[in-house]
C-alpha atoms as a PDB file:
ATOM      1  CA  UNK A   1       5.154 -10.779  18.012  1.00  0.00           C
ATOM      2  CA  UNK A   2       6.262  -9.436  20.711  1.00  0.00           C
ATOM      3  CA  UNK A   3       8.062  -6.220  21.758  1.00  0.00           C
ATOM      4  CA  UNK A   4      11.305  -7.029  21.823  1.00  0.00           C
ATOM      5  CA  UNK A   5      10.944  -7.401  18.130  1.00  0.00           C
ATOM      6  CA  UNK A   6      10.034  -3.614  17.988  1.00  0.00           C
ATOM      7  CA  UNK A   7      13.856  -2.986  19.481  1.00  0.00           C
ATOM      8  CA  UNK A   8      15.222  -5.382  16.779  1.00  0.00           C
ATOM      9  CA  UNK A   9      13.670  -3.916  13.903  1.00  0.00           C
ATOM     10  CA  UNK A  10      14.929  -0.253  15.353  1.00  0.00           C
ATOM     11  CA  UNK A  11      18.571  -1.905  15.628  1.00  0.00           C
ATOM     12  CA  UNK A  12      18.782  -3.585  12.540  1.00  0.00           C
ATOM     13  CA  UNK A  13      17.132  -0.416  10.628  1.00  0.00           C
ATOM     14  CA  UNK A  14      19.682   1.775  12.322  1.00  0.00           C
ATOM     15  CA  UNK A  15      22.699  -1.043  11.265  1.00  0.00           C
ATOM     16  CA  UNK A  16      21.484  -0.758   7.969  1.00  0.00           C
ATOM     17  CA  UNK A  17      20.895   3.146   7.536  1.00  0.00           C
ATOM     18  CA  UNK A  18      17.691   2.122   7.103  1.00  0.00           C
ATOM     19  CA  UNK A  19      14.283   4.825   8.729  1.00  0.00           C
ATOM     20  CA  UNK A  20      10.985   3.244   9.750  1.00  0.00           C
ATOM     21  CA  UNK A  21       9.643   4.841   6.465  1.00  0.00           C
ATOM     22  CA  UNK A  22      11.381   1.702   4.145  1.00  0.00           C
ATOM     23  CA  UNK A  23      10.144  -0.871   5.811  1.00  0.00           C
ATOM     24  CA  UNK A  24       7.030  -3.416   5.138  1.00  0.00           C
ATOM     25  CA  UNK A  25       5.012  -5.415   6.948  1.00  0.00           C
ATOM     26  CA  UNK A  26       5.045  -9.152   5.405  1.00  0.00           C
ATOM     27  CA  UNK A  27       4.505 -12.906   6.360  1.00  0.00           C
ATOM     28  CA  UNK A  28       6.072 -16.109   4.445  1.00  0.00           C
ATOM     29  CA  UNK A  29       2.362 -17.217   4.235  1.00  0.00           C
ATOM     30  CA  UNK A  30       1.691 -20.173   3.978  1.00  0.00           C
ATOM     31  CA  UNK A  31       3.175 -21.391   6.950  1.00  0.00           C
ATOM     32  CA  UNK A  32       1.652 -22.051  10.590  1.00  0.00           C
ATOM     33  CA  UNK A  33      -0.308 -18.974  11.412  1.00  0.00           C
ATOM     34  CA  UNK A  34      -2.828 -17.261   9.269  1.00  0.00           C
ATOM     35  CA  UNK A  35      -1.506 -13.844   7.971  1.00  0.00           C
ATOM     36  CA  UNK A  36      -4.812 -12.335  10.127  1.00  0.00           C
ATOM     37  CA  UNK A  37      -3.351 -13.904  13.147  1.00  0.00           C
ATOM     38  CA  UNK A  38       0.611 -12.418  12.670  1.00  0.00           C
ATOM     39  CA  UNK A  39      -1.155  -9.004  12.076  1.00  0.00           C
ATOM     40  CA  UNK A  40      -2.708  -8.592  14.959  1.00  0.00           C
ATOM     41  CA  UNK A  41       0.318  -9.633  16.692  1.00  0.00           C
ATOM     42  CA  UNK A  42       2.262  -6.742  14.987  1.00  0.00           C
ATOM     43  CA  UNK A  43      -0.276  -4.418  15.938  1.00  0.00           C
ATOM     44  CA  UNK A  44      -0.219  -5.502  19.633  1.00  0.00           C
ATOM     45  CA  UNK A  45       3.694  -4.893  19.617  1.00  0.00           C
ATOM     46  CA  UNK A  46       3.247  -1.391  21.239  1.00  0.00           C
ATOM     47  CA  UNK A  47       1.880  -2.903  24.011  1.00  0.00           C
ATOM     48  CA  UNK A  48       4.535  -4.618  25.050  1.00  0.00           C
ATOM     49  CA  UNK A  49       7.028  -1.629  24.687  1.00  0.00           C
ATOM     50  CA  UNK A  50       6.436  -0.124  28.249  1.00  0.00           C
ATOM     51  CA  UNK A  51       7.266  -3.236  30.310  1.00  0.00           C
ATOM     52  CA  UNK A  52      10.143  -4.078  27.900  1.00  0.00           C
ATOM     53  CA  UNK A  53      11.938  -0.487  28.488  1.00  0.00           C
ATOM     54  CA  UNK A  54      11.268   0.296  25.032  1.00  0.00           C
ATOM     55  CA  UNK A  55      10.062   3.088  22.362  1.00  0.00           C
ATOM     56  CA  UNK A  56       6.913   1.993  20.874  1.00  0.00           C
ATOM     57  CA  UNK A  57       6.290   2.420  17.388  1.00  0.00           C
ATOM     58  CA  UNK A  58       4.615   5.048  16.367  1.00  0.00           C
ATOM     59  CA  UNK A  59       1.281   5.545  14.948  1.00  0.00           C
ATOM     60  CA  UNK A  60       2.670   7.169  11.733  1.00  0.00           C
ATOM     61  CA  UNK A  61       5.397   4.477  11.383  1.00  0.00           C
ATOM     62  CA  UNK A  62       2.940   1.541  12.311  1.00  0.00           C
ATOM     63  CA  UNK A  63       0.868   2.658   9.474  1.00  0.00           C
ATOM     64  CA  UNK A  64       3.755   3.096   7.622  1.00  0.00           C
ATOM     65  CA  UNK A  65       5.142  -0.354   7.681  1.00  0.00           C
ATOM     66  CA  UNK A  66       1.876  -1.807   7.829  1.00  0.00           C
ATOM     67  CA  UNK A  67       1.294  -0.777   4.286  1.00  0.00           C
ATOM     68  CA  UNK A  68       1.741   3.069   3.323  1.00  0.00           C
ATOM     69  CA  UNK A  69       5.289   2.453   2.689  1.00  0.00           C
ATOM     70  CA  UNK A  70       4.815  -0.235   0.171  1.00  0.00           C
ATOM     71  CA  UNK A  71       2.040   2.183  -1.248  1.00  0.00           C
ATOM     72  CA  UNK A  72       4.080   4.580  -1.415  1.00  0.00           C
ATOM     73  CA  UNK A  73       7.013   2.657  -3.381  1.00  0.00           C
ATOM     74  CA  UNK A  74       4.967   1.111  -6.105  1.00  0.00           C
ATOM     75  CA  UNK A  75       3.404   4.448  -6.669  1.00  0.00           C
ATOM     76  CA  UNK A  76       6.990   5.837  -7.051  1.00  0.00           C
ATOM     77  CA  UNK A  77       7.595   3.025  -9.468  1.00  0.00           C
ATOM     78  CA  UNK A  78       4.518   3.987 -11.649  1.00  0.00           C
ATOM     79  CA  UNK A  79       3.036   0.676 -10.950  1.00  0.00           C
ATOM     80  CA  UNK A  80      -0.235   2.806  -9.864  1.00  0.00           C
ATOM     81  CA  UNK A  81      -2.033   5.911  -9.814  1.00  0.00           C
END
């Protein structure tokens, strides 16, 4: 992934009314990369943000969408403790 993808995330969260906070990390699995592979890529998106003119993601958000957020939703939902 690379960092331009940060910006289209922000736009199309912003289109939507959407924050950072609602939004999940996933792959369509299986396809042609392993899911390892794609998350490394989103982790290395920051890196890209500099060159690109960008605002990197931040820490809190990247763990956020990386999988706190769905945590947080299915614990909301009573699905667990």
């Amino acid at each position: 992934m690379r960092g331009e993808n940060s910006q289209c995330i922000r736009k199309k969260c912003r289109a939507f009314g959407l924050s950072l906070e609602k939004i999940c990390w996933g792959t369509d699995y299986p396809g042609f990369e392993m899911p390892e592979s794609l998350l490394a890529k989103m982790k290395n998106v920051n890196n890209h943000a500099d060159g690109l003119g960008i605002m990197p993601v931040s820490d809190k958000h990247m763990e956020g969408i990386l999988g706190g957020n769905y945590l947080n939703f299915i614990k909301r939902t009573g699905q667990v403790d």
